[in-house]
Protein backbone atom coordinates (compact mmCIF):
# COMPACT_ATOMS: atom_id res chain seq x y z
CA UNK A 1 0.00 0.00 0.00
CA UNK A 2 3.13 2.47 1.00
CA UNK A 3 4.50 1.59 -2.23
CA UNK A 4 1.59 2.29 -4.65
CA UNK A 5 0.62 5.63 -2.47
CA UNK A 6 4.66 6.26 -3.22
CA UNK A 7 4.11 5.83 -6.98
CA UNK A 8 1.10 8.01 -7.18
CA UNK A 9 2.51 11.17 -5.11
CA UNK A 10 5.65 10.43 -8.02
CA UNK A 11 3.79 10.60 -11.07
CA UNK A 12 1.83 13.49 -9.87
CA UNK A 13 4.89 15.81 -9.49
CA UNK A 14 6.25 14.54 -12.49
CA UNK A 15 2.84 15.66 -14.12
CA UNK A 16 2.64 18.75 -12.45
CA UNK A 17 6.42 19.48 -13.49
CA UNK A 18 5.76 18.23 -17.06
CA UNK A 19 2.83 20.22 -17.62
CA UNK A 20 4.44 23.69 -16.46
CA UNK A 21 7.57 23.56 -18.54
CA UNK A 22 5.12 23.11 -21.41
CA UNK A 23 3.24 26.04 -20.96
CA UNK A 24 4.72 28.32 -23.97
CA UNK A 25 2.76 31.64 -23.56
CA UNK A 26 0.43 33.43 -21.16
CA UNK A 27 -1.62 36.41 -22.33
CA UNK A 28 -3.98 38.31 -20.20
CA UNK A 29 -6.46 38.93 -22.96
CA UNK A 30 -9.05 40.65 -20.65
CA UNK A 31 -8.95 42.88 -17.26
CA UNK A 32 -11.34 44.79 -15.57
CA UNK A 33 -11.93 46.43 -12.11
CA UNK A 34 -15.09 48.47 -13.29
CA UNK A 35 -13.20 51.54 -12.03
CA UNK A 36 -13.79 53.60 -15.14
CA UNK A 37 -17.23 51.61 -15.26
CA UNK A 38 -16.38 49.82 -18.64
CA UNK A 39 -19.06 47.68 -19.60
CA UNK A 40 -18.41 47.38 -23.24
CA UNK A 41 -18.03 43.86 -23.37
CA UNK A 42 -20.97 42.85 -20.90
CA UNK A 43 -24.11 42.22 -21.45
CA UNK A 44 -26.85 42.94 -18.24
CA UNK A 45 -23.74 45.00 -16.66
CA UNK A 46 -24.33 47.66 -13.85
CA UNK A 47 -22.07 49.05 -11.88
CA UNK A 48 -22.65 49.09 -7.66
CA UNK A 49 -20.33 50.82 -5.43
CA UNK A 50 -19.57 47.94 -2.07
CA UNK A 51 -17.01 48.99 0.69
CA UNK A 52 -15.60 52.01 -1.30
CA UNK A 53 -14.76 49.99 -4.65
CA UNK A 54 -16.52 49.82 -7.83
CA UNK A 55 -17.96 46.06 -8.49
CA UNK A 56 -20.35 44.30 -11.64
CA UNK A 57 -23.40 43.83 -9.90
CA UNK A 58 -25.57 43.82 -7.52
CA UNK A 59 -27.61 40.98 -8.76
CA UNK A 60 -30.57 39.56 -7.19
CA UNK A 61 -32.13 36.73 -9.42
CA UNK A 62 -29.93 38.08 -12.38
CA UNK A 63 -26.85 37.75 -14.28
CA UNK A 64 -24.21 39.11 -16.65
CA UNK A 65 -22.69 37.56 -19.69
CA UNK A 66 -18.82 38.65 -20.84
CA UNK A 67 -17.93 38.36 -24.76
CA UNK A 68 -14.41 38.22 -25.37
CA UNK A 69 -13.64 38.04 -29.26
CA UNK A 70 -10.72 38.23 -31.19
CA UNK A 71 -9.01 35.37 -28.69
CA UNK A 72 -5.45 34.63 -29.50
CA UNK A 73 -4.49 30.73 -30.40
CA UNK A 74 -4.78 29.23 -27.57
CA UNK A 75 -5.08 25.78 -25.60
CA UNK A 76 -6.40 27.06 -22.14
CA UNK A 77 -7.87 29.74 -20.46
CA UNK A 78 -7.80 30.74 -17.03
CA UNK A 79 -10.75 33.08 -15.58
CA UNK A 80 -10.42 34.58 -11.93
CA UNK A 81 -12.55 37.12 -10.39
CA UNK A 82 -13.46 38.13 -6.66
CA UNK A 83 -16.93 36.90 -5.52
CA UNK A 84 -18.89 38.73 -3.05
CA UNK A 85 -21.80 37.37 -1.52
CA UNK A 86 -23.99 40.00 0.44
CA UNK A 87 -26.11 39.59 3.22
CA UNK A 88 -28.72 36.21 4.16
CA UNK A 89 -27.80 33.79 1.75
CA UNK A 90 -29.11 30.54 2.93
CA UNK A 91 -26.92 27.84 1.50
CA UNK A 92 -28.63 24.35 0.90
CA UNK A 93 -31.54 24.81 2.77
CA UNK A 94 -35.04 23.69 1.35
CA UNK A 95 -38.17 26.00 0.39
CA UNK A 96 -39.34 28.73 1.20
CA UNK A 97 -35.57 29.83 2.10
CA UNK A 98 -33.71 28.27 -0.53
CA UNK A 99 -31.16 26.67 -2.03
CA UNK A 100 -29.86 29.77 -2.87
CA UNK A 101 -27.89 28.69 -5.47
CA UNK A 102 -24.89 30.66 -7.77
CA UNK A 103 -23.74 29.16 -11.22
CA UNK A 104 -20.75 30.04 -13.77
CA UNK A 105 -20.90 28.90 -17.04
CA UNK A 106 -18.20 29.31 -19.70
CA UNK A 107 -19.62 28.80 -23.57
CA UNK A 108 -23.12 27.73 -22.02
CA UNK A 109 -20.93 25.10 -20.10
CA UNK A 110 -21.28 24.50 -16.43
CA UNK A 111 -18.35 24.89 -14.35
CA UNK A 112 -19.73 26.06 -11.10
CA UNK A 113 -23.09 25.22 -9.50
CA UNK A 114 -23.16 25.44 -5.95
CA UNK A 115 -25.09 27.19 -2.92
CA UNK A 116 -23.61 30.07 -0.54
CA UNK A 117 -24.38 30.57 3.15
CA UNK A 118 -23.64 33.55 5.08
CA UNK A 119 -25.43 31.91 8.14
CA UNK A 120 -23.72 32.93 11.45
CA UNK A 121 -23.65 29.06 13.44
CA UNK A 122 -23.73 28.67 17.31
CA UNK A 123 -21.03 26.69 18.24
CA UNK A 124 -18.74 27.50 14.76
CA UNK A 125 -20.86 25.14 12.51
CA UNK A 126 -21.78 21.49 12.63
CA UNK A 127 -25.32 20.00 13.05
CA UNK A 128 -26.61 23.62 14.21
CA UNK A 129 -25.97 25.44 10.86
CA UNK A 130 -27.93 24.80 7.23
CA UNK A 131 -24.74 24.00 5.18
CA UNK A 132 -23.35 25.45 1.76
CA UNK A 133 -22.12 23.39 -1.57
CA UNK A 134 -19.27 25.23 -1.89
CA UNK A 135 -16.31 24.49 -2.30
CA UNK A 136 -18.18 21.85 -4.23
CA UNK A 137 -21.53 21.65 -6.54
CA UNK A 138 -24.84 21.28 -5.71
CA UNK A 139 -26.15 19.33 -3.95
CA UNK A 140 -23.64 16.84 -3.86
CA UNK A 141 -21.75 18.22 -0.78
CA UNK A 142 -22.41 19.66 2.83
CA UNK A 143 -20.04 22.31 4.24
CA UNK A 144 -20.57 24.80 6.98
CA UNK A 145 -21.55 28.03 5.77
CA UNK A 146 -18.10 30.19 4.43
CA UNK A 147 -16.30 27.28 3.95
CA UNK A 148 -13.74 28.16 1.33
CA UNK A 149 -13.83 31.81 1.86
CA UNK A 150 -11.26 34.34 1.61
CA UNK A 151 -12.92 37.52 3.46
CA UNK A 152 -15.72 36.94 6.21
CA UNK A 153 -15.60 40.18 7.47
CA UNK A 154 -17.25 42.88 5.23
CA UNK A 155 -19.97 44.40 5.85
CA UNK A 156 -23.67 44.00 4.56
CA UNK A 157 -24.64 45.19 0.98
CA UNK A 158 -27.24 47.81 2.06
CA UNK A 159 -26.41 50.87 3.65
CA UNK A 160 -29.78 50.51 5.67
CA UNK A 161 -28.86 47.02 6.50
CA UNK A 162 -29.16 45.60 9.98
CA UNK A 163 -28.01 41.95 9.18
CA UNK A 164 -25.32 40.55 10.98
CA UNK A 165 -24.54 37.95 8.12
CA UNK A 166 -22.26 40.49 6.67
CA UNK A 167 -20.38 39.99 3.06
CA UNK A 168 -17.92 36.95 2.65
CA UNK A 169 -15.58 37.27 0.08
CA UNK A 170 -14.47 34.63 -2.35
CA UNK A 171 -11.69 33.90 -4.75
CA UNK A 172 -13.12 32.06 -7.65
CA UNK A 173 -10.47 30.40 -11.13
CA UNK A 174 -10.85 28.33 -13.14
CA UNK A 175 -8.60 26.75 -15.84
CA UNK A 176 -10.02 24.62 -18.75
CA UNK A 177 -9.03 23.61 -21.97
CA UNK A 178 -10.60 25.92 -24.71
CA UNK A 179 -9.43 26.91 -27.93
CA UNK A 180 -11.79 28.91 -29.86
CA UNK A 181 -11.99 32.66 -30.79
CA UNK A 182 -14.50 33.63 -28.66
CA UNK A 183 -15.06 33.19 -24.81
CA UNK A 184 -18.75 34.26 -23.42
CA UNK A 185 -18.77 34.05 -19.52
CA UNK A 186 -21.64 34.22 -17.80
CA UNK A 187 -22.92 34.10 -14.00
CA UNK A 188 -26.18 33.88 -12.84
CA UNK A 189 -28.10 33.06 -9.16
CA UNK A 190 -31.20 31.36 -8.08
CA UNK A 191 -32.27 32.92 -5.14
CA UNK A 192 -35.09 31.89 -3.16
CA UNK A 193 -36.79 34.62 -0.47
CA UNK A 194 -40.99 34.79 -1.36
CA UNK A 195 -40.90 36.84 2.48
CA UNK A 196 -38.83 38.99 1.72
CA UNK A 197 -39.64 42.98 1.71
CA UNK A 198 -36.15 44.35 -0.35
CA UNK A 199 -35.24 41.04 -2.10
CA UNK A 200 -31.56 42.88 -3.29
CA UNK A 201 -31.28 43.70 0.22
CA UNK A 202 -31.63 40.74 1.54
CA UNK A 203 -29.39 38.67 -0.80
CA UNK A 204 -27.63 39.22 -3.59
CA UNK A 205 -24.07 39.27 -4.87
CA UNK A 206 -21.53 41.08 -6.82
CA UNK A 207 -18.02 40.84 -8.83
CA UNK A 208 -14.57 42.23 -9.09
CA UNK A 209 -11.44 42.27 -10.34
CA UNK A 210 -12.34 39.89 -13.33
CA UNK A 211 -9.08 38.73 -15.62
CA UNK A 212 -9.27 36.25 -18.28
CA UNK A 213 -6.13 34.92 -19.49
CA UNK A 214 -5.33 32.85 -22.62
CA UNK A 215 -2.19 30.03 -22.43
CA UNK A 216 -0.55 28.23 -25.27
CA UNK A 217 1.15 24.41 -24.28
């Protein structure tokens, strides 16, 4: 068993090591921090201002779709951007509350379908707290809410708002083999909240910092 655990750890750093001294070029092809609120290339853009930055969003049952043409030849891409989700998102819990559940898709493509939760848990988590997806998809995992984040403590979305769920931060990238001209991202939510009197203030979610980069092997 030692041996063949051994041989795996082995070929994966020879992989790893394999694959990066093949990577022949690395162009960032798109970057935006909404700043100068360029929206050229998105379609169903807004701009929001959150915690004295300019972010795409907020979105509320909604979503945004970025074109980027003219793509140089290419074998992968690599997409990062910083998620924020704001306020009472309610992770994998059933109706009427949820899932509340966040997707990214790349070329109509699924690459991320999960659930958020920004559900503060007695204790630190466990049995007491309705779980999130992420890091993982829906529903096929359980993890206590923020799992996986990088910031958890921002404040709420609304400038009126009293919830103590707050803003948790994420780091989302991806890398995926892709090799055509044109790259359309798009993220969207399914948010569930029929009692809810300002739906966008109760949950939504927002984006930053997007950069799309193009790699040759």
């Amino acid at each position: 068993m030692i041996k063949e655990i051994r041989f795996i750890v082995a070929f994966c750093i020879i992989f790893l090591v394999s694959c990066k001294e093949h990577v022949r070029n690395e162009v960032q092809v798109y970057a935006n921090n909404f700043e100068s609120g360029d929206l050229s290339a998105i379609q169903s853009g807004a701009i929001a201002q959150f915690n004295n930055s300019a972010v795409l969003g907020r979105y509320n049952n909604g979503n945004f779709a970025l074109t980027v043409n003219n793509l140089p030849e290419h074998d992968l891409i690599t997409i990062s951007f910083d998620l924020y989700i704001h306020d009472k998102w309610d992770g994998n819990r059933m109706a009427p509350d949820g899932p509340d559940i966040w997707e990214m898709l790349v070329d109509g493509n699924t690459y991320i379908n999960t659930t958020f939760s920004n559900d503060i848990c007695p204790g630190g988590g466990g049995v007491f707290c309705p779980p999130q997806a992420y890091p993982a998809d829906y529903p096929n995992s359980n993890h206590n809410p923020k799992t996986g984040a990088f910031r958890t403590d921002l404040p709420g979305a609304c400038s009126n708002s009293s919830s103590p769920n707050g803003t948790t931060e994420y780091k989302i990238e991806k890398t995926f083999r892709h090799t055509n001209k044109t790259l359309v991202l798009q993220c969207l939510d399914k948010l569930i909240q029929p009692n809810a009197a300002d739906p966008k203030c109760d949950e939504s979610w927002s984006v930053d910092n997007i950069v799309v980069k193009a790699i040759t092997l």
